[in-house]
PDB file of N, CA and C in Angstrom:
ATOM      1  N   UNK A   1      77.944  76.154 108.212  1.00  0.00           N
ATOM      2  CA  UNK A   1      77.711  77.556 108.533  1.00  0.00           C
ATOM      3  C   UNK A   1      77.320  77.752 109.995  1.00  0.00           C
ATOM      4  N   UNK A   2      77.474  76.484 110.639  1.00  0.00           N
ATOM      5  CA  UNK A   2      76.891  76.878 112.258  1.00  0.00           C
ATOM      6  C   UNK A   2      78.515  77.248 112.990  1.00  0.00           C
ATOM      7  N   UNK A   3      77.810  77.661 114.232  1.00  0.00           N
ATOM      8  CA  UNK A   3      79.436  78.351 114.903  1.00  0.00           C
ATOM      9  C   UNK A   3      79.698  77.636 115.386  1.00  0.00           C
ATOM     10  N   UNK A   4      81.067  77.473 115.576  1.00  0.00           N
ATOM     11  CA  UNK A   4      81.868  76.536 116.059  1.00  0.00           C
ATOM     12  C   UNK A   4      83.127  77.238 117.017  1.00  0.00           C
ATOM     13  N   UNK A   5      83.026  76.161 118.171  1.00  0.00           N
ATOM     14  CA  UNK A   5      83.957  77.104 119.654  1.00  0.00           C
ATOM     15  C   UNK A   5      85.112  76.716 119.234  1.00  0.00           C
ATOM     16  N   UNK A   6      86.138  77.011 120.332  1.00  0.00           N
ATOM     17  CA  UNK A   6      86.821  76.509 120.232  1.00  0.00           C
ATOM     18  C   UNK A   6      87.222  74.765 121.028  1.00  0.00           C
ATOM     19  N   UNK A   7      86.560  74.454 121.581  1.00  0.00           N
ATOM     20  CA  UNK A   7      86.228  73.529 122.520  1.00  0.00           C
ATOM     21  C   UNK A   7      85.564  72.487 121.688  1.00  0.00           C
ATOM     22  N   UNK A   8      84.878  72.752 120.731  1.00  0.00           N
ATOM     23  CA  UNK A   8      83.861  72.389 120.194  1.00  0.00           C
ATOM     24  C   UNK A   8      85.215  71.678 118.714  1.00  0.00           C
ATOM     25  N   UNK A   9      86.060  72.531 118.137  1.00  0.00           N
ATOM     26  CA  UNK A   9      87.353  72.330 116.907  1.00  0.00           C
ATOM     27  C   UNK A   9      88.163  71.169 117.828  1.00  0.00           C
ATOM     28  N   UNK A  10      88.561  71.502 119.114  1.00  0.00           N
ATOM     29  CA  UNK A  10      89.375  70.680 119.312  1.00  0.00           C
ATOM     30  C   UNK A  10      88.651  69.468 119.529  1.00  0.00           C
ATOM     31  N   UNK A  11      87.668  69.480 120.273  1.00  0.00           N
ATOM     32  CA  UNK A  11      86.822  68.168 120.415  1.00  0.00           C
ATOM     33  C   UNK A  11      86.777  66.935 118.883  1.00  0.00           C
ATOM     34  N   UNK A  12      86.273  67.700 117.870  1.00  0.00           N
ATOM     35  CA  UNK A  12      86.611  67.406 116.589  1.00  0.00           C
ATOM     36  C   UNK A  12      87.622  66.855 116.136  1.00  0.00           C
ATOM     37  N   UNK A  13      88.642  67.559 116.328  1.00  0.00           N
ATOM     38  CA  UNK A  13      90.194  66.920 115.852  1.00  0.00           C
ATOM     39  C   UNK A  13      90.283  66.247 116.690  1.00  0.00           C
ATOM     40  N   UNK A  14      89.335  65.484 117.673  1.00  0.00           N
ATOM     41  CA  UNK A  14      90.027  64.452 118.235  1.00  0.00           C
ATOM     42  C   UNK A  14      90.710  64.402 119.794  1.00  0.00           C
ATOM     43  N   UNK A  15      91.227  65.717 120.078  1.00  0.00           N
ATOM     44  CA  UNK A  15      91.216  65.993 121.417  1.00  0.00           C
ATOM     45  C   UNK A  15      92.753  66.620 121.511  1.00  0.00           C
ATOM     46  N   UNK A  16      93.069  66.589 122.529  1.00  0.00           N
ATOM     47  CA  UNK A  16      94.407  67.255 122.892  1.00  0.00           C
ATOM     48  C   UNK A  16      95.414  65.670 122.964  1.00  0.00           C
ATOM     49  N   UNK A  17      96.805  65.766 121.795  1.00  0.00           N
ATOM     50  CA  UNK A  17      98.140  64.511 121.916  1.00  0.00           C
ATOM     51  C   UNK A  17      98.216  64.382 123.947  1.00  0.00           C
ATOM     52  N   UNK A  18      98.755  63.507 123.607  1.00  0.00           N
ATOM     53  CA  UNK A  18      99.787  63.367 124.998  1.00  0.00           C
ATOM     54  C   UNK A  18     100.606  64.228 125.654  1.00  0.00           C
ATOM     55  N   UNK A  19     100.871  65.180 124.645  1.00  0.00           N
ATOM     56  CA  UNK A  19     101.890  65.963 124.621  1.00  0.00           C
ATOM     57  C   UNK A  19     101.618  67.555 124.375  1.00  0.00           C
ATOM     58  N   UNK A  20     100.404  67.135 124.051  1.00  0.00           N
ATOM     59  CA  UNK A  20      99.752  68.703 123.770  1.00  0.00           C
ATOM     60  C   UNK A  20      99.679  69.731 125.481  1.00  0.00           C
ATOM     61  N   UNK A  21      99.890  71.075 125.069  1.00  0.00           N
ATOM     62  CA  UNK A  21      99.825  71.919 126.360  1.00  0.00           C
ATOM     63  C   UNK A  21      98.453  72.837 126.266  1.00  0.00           C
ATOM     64  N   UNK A  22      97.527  72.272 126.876  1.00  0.00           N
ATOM     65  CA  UNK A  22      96.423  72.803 126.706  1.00  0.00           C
ATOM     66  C   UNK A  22      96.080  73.759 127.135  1.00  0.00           C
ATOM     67  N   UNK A  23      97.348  74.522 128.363  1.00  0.00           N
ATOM     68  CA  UNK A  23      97.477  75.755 128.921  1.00  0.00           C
ATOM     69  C   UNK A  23      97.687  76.478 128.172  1.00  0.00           C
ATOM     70  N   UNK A  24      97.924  76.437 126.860  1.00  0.00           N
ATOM     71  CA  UNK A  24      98.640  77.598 125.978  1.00  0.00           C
ATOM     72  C   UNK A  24      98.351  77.402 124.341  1.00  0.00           C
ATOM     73  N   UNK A  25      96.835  77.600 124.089  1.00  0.00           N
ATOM     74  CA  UNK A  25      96.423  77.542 123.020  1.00  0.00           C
ATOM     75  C   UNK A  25      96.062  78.688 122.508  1.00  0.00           C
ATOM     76  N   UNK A  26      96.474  79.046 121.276  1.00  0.00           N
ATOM     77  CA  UNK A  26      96.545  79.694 120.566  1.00  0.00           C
ATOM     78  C   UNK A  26      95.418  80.100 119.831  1.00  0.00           C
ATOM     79  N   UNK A  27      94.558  81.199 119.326  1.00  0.00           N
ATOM     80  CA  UNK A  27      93.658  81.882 118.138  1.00  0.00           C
ATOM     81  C   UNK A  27      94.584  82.747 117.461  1.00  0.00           C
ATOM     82  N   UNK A  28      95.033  82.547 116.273  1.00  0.00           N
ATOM     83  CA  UNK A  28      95.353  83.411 115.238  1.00  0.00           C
ATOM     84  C   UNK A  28      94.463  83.844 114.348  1.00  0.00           C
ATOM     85  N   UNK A  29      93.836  85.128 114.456  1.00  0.00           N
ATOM     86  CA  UNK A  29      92.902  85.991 113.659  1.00  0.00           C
ATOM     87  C   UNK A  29      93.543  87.014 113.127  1.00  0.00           C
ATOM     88  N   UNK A  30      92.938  87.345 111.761  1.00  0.00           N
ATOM     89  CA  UNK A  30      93.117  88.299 110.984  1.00  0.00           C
ATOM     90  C   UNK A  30      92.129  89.779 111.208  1.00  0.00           C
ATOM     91  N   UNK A  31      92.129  90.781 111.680  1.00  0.00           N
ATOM     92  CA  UNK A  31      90.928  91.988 111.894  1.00  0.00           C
ATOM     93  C   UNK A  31      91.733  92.667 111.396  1.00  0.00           C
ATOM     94  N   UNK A  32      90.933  93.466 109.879  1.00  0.00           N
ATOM     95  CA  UNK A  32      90.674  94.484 109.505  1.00  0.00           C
ATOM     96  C   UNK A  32      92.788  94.474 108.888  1.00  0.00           C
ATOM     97  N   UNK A  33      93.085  93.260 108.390  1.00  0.00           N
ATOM     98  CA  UNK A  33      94.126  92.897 107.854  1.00  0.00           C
ATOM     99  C   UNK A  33      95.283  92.767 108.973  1.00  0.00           C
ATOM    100  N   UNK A  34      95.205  93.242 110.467  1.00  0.00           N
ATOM    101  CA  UNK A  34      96.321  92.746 111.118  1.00  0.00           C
ATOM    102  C   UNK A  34      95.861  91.392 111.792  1.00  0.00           C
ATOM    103  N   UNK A  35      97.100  90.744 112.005  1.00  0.00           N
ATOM    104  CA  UNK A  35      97.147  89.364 112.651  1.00  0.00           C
ATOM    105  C   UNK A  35      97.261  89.499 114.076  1.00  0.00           C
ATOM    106  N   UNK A  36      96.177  89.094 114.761  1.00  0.00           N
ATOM    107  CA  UNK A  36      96.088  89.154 116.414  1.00  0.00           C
ATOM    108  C   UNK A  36      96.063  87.719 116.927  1.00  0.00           C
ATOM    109  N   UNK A  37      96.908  87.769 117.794  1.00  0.00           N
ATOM    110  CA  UNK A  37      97.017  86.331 118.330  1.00  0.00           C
ATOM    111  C   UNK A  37      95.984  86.468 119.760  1.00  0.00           C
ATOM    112  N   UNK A  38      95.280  85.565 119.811  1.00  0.00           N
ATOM    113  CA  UNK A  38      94.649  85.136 121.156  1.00  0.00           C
ATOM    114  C   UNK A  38      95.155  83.863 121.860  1.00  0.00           C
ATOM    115  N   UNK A  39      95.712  83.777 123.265  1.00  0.00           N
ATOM    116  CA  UNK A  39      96.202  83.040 123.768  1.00  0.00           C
ATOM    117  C   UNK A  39      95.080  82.958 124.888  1.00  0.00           C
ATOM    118  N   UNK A  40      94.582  81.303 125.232  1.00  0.00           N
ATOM    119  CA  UNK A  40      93.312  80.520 125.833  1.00  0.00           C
ATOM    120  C   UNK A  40      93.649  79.288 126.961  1.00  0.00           C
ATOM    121  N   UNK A  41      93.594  79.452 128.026  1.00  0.00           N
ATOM    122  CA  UNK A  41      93.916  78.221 128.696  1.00  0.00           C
ATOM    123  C   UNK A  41      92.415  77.345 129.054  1.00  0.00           C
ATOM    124  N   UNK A  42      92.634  76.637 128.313  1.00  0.00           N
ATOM    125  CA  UNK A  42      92.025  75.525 127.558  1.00  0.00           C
ATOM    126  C   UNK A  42      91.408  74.499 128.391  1.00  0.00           C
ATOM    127  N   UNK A  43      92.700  73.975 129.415  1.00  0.00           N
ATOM    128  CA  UNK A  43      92.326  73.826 130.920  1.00  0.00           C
ATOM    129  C   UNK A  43      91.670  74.741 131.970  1.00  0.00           C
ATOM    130  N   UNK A  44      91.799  76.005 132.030  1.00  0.00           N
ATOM    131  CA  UNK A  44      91.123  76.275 133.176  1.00  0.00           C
ATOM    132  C   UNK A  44      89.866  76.788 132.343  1.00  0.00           C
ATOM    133  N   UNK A  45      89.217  76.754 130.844  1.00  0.00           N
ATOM    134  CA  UNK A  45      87.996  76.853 130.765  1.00  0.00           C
ATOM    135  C   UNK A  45      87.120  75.761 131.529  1.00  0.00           C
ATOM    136  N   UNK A  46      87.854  74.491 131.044  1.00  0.00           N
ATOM    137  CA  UNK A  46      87.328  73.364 131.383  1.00  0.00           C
ATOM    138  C   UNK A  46      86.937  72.512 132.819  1.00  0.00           C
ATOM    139  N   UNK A  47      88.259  73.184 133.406  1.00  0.00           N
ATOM    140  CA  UNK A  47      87.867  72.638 135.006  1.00  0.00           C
ATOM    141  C   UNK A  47      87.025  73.604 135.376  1.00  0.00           C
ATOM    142  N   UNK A  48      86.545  74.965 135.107  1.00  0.00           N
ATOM    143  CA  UNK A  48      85.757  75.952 135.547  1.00  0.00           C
ATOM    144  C   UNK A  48      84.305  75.544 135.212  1.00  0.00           C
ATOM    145  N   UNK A  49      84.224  75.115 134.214  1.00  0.00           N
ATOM    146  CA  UNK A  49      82.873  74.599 133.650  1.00  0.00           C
ATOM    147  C   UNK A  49      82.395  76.042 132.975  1.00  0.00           C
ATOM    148  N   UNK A  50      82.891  77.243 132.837  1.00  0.00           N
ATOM    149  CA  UNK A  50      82.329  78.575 132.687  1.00  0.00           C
ATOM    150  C   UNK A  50      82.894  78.576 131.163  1.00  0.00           C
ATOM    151  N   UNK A  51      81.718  78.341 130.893  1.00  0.00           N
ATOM    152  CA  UNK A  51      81.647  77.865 128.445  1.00  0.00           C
ATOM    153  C   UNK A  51      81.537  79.848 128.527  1.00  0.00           C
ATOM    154  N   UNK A  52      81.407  80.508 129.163  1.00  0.00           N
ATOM    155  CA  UNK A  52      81.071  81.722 128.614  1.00  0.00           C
ATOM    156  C   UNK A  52      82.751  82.699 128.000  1.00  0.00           C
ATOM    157  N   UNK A  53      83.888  81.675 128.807  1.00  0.00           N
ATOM    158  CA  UNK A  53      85.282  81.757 128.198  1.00  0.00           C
ATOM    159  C   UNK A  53      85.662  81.054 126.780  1.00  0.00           C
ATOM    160  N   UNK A  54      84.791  80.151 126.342  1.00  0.00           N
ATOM    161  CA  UNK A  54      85.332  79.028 125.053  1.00  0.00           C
ATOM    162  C   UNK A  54      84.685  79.883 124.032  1.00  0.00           C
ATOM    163  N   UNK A  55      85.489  80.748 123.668  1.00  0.00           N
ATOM    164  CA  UNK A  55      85.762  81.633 121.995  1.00  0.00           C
ATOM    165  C   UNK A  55      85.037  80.918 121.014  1.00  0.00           C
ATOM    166  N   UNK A  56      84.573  81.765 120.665  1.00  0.00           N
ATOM    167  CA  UNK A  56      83.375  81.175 119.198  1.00  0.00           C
ATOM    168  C   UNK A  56      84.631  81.902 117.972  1.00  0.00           C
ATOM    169  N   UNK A  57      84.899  80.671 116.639  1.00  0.00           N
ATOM    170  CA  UNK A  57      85.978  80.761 116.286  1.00  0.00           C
ATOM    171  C   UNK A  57      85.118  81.857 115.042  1.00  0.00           C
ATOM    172  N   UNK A  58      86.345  82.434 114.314  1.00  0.00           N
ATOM    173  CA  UNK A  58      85.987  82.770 113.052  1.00  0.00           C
ATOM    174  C   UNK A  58      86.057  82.355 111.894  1.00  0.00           C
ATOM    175  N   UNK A  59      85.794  82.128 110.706  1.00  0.00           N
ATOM    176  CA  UNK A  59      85.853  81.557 109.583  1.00  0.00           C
ATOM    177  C   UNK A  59      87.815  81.559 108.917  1.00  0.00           C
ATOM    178  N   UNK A  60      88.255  82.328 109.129  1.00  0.00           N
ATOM    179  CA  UNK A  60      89.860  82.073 108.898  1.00  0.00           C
ATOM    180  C   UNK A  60      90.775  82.145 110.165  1.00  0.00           C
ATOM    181  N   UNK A  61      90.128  81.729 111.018  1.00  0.00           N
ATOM    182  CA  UNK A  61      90.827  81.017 112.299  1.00  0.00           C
ATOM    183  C   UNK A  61      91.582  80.676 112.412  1.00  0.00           C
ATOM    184  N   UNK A  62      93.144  80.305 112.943  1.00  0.00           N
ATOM    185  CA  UNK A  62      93.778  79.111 112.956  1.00  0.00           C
ATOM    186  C   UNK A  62      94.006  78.665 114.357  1.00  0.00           C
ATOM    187  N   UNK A  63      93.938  77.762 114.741  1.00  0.00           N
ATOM    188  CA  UNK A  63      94.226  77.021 116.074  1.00  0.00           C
ATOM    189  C   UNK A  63      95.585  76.399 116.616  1.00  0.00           C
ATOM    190  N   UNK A  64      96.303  76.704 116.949  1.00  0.00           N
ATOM    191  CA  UNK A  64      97.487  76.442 117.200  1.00  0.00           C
ATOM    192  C   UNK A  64      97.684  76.047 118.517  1.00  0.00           C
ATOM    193  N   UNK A  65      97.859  74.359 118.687  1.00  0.00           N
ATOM    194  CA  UNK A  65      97.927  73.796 119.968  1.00  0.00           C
ATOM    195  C   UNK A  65      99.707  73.587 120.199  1.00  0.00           C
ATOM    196  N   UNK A  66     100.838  74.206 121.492  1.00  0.00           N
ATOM    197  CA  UNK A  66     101.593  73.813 121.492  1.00  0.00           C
ATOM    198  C   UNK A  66     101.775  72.808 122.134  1.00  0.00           C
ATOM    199  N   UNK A  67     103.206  71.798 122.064  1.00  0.00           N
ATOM    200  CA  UNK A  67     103.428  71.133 122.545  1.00  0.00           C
ATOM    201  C   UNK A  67     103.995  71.493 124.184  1.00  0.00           C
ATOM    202  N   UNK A  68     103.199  70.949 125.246  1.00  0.00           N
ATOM    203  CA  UNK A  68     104.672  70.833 126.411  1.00  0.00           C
ATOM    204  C   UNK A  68     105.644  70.681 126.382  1.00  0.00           C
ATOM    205  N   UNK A  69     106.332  71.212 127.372  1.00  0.00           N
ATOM    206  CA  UNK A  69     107.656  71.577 127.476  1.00  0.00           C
ATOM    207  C   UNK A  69     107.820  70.631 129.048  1.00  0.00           C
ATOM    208  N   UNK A  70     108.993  69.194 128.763  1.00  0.00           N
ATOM    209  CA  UNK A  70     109.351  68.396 129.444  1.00  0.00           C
ATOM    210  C   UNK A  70     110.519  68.873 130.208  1.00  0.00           C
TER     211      UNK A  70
END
């Protein structure tokens, strides 16, 4: 029941593949029955050091990391 970032989920799963594009991560939320996508660059939270950007998730969250594009 404690909150959990998003920084905090991916850390969890382990981290970002080889292949993962951390510029272009995804929040899929449900409000008030429509589906809103939030799109997060993941990297520039991180090189910024500014946690006041890393999204505190919601309980039916989904996280959707894409792959780079070679």
């Amino acid at each position: 029941d404690e909150a959990l970032t998003l920084l905090q989920a991916i850390s969890r799963a382990g981290g970002f593949t080889p292949v993962a594009a951390p510029g272009r991560v995804s929040i899929i939320r449900s409000e008030d029955g429509v589906e809103k996508k939030i799109t997060v660059n993941v990297s520039a939270v991180i090189n910024s050091g500014d946690r006041s950007k890393d999204i505190e998730l919601q309980s039916d969250d989904v996280v959707v990391v894409p792959e780079s594009i070679f």
